[in-house]
N, C-alpha and C. Protein backbone atom coordinates (compact mmCIF):
# COMPACT_ATOMS: atom_id res chain seq x y z
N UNK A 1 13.20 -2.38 -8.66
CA UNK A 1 13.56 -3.37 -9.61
C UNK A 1 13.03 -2.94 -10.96
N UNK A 2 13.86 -3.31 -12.14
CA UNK A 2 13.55 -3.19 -13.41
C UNK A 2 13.09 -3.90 -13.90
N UNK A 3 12.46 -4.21 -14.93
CA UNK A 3 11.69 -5.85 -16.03
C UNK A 3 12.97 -5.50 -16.91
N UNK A 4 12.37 -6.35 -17.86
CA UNK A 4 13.38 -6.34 -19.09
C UNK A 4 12.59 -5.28 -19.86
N UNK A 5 11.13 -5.21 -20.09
CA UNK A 5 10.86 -4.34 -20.45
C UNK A 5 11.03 -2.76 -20.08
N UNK A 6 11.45 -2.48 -19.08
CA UNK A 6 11.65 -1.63 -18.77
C UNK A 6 10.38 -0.94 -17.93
N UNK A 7 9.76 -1.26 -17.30
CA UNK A 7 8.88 -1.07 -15.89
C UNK A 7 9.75 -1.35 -15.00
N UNK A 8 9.48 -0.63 -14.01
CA UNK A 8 10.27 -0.12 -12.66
C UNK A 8 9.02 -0.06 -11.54
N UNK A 9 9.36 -1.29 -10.31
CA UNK A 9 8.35 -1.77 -9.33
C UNK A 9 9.40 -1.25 -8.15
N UNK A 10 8.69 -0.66 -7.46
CA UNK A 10 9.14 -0.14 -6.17
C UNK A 10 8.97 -0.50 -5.31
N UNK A 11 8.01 -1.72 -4.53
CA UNK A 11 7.59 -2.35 -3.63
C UNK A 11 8.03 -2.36 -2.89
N UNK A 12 8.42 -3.24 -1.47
CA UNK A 12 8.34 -3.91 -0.34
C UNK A 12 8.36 -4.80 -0.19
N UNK A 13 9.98 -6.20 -0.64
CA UNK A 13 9.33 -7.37 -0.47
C UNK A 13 9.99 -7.89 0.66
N UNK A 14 9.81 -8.86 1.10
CA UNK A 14 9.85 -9.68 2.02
C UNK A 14 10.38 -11.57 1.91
N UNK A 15 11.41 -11.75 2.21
CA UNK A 15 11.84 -13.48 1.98
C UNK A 15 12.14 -14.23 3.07
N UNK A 16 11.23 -15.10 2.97
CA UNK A 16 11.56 -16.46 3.71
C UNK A 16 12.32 -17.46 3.32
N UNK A 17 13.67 -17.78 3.64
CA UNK A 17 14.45 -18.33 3.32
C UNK A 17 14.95 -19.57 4.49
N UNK A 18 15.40 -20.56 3.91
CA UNK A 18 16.64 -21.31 4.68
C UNK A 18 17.91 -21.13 4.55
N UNK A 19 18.14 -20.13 3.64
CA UNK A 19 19.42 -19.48 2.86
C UNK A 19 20.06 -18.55 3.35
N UNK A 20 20.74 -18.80 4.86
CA UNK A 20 21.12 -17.99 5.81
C UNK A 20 22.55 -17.27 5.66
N UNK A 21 23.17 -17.46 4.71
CA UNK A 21 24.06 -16.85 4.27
C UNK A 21 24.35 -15.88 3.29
N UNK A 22 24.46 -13.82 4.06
CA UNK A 22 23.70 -13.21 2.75
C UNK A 22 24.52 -12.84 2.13
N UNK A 23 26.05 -13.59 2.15
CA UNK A 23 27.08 -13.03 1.30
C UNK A 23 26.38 -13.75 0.33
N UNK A 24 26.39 -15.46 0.14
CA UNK A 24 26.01 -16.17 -1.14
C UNK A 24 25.24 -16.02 -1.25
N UNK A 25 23.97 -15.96 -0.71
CA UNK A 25 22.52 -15.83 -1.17
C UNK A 25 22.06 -14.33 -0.71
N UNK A 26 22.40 -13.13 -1.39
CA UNK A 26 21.79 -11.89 -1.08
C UNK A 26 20.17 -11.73 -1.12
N UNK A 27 19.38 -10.64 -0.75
CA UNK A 27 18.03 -11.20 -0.66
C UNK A 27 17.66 -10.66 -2.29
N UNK A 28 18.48 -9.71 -2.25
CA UNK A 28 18.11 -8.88 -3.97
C UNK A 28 18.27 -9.52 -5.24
N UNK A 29 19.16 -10.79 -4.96
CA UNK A 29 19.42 -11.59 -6.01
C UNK A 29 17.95 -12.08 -6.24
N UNK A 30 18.01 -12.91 -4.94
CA UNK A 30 16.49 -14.13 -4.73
C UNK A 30 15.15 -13.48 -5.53
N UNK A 31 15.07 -11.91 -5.00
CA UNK A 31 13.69 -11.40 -5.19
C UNK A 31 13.91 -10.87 -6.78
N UNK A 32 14.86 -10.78 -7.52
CA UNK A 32 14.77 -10.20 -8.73
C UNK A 32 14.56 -11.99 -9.59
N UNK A 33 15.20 -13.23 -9.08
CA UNK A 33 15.31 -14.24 -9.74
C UNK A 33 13.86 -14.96 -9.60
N UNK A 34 13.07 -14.64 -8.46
CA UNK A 34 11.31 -14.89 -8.06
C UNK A 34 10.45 -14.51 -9.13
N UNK A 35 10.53 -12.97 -9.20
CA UNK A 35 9.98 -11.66 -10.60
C UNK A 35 10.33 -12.81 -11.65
N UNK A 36 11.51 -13.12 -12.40
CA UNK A 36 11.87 -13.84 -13.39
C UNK A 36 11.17 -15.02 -14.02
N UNK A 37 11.17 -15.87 -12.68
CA UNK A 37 10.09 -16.91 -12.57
C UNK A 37 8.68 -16.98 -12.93
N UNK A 38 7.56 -15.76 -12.49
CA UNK A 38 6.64 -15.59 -12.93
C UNK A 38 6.41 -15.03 -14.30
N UNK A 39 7.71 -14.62 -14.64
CA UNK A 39 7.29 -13.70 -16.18
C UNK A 39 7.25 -14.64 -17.08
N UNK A 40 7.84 -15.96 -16.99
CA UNK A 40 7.85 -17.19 -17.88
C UNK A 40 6.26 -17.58 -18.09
């Protein structure tokens, strides 16, 4: 994943979801929109 700044995190993540459908809810969406959340 990228920032906006432009750092690049390579990790390992992991989601617990009730969001069992991964056409609408992909997990890569969730975990880049999580990152987003904390940068606020």
């Amino acid at each position: 994943m990228t920032c906006a700044e432009g750092i690049t995190f390579t990790a390992t993540y992991r989601l617990l979801t009730a969001l069992t459908d991964p056409r609408r809810f992909p997990a890569t969406t969730w975990v880049q929109l999580y990152h987003q959340r904390w940068e606020h």
